[in-house]
N, C-alpha and C. Protein backbone atom coordinates (compact mmCIF):
# COMPACT_ATOMS: atom_id res chain seq x y z
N UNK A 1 1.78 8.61 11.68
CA UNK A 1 2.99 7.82 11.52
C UNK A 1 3.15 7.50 10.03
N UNK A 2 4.16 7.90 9.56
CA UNK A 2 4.66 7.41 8.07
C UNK A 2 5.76 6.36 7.87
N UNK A 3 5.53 5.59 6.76
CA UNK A 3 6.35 4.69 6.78
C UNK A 3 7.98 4.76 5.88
N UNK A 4 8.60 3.91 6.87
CA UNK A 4 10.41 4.27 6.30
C UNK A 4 10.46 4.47 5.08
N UNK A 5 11.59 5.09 4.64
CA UNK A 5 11.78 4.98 2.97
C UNK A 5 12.45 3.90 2.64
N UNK A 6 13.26 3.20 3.38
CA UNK A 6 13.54 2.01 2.86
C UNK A 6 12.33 0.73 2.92
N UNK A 7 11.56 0.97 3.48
CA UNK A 7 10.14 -0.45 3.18
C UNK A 7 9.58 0.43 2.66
N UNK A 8 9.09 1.68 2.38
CA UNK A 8 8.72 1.81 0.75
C UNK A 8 9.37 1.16 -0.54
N UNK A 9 10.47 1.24 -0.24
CA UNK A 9 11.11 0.86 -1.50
C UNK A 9 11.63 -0.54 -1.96
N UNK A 10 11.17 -1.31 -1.21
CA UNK A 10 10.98 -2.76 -1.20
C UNK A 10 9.87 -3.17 -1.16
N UNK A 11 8.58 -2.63 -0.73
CA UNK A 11 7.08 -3.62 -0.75
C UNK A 11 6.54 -2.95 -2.08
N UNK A 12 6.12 -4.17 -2.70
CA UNK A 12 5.43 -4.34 -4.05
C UNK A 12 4.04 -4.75 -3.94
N UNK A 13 3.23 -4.68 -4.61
CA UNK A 13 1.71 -5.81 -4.90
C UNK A 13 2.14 -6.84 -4.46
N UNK A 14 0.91 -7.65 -3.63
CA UNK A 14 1.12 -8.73 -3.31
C UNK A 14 0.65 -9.94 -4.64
N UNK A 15 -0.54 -9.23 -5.17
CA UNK A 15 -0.88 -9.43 -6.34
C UNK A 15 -0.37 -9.58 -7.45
N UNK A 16 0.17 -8.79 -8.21
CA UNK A 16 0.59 -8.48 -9.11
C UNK A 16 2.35 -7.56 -9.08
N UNK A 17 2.83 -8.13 -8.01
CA UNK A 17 4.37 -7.67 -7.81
C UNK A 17 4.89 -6.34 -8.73
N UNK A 18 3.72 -5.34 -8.74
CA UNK A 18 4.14 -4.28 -9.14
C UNK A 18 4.06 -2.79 -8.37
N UNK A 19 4.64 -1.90 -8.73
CA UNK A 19 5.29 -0.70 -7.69
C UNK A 19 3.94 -0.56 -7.17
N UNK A 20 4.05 0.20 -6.02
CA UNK A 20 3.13 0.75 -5.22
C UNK A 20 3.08 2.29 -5.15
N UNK A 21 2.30 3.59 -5.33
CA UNK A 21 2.49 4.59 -4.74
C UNK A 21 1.53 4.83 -3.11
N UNK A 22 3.07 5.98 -2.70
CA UNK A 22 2.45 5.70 -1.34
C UNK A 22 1.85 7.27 -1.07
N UNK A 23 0.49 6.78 -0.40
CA UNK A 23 -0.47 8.38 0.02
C UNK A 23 -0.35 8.15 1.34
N UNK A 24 -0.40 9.44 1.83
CA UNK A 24 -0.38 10.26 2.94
C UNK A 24 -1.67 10.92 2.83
N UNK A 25 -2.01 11.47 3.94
CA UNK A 25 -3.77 12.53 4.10
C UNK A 25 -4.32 11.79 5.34
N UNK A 26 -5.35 11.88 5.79
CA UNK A 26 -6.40 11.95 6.54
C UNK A 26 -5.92 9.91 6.74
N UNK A 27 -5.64 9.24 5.81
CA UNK A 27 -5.62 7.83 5.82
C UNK A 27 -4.57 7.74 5.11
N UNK A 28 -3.65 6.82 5.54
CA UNK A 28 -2.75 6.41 4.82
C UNK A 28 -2.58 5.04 3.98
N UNK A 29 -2.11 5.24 2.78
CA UNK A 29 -2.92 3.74 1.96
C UNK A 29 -1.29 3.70 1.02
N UNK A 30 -1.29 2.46 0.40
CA UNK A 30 -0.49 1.88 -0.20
C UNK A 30 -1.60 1.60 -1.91
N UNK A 31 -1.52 2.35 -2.81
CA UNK A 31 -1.96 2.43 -3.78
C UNK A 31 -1.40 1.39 -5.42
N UNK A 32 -1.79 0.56 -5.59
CA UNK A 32 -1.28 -0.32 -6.66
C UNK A 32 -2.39 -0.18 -8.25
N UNK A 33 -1.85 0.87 -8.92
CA UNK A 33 -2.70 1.32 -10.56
C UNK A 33 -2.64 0.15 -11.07
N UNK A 34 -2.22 -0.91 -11.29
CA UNK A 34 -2.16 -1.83 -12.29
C UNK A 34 -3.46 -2.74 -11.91
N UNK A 35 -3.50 -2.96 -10.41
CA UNK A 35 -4.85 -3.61 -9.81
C UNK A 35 -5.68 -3.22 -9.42
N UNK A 36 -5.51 -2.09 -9.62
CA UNK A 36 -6.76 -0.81 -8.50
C UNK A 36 -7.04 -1.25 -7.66
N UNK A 37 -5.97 -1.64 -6.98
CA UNK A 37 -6.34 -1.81 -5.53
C UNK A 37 -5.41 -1.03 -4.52
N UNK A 38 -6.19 -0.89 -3.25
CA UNK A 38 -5.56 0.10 -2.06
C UNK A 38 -5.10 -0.43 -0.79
N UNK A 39 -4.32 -0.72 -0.19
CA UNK A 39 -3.66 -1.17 0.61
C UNK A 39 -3.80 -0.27 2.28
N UNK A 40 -4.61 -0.75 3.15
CA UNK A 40 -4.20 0.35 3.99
C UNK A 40 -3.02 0.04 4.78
N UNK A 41 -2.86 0.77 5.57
CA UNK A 41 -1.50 1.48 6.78
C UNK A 41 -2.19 1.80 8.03
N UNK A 42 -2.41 0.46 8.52
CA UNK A 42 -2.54 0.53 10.16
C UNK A 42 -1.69 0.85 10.94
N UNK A 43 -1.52 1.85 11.30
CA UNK A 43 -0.50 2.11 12.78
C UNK A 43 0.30 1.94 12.65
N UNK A 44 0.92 2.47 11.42
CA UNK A 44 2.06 2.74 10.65
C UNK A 44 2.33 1.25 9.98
N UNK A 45 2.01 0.27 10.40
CA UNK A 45 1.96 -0.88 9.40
C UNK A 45 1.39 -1.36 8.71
N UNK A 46 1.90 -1.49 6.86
CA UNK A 46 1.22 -1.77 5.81
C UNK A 46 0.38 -3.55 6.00
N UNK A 47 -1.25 -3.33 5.23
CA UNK A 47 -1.89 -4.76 5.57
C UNK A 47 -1.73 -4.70 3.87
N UNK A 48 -0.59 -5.91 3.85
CA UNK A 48 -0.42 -6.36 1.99
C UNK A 48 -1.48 -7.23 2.10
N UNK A 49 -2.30 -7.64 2.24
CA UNK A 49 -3.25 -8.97 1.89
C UNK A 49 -4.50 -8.54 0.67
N UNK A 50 -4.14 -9.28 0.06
CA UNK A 50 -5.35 -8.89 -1.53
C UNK A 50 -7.04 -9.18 -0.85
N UNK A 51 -7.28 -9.78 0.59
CA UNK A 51 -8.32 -10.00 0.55
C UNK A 51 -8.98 -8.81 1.79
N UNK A 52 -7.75 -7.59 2.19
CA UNK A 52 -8.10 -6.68 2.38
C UNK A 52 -8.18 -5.37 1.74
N UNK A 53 -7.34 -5.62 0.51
CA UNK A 53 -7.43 -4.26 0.03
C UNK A 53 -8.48 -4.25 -0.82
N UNK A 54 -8.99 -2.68 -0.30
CA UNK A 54 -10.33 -1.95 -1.70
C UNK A 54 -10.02 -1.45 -2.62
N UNK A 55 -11.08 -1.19 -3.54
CA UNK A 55 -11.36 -1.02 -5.24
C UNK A 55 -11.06 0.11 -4.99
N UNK A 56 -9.75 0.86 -6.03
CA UNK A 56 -9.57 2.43 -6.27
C UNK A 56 -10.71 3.16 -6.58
């Protein structure tokens, strides 16, 4: 399951309110370079919480 292009293009860092790129593959993750942090995509729904996402 992939997520819409319109809530791609509205969810930011929860952290640091900056863009996100979004991966596809084997796991799907919500990627933020400025924090190196990774966001996953449960069951097609993004978990924004900084005290779940892992170290790039």
């Amino acid at each position: 399951m992939t997520l819409a292009p319109e809530l791609l293009e509205i969810l930011v860092c929860p952290k640091c309110k900056g863009d996100l790129e979004h991966r596809t593959g084997e796991v799907e993750s919500l990627v933020c370079h400025a924090c190196a942090l990774v966001y996953p995509v449960e069951d097609g729904i993004p978990v924004m919480l900084v005290d779940e996402a892992k170290p790039l």
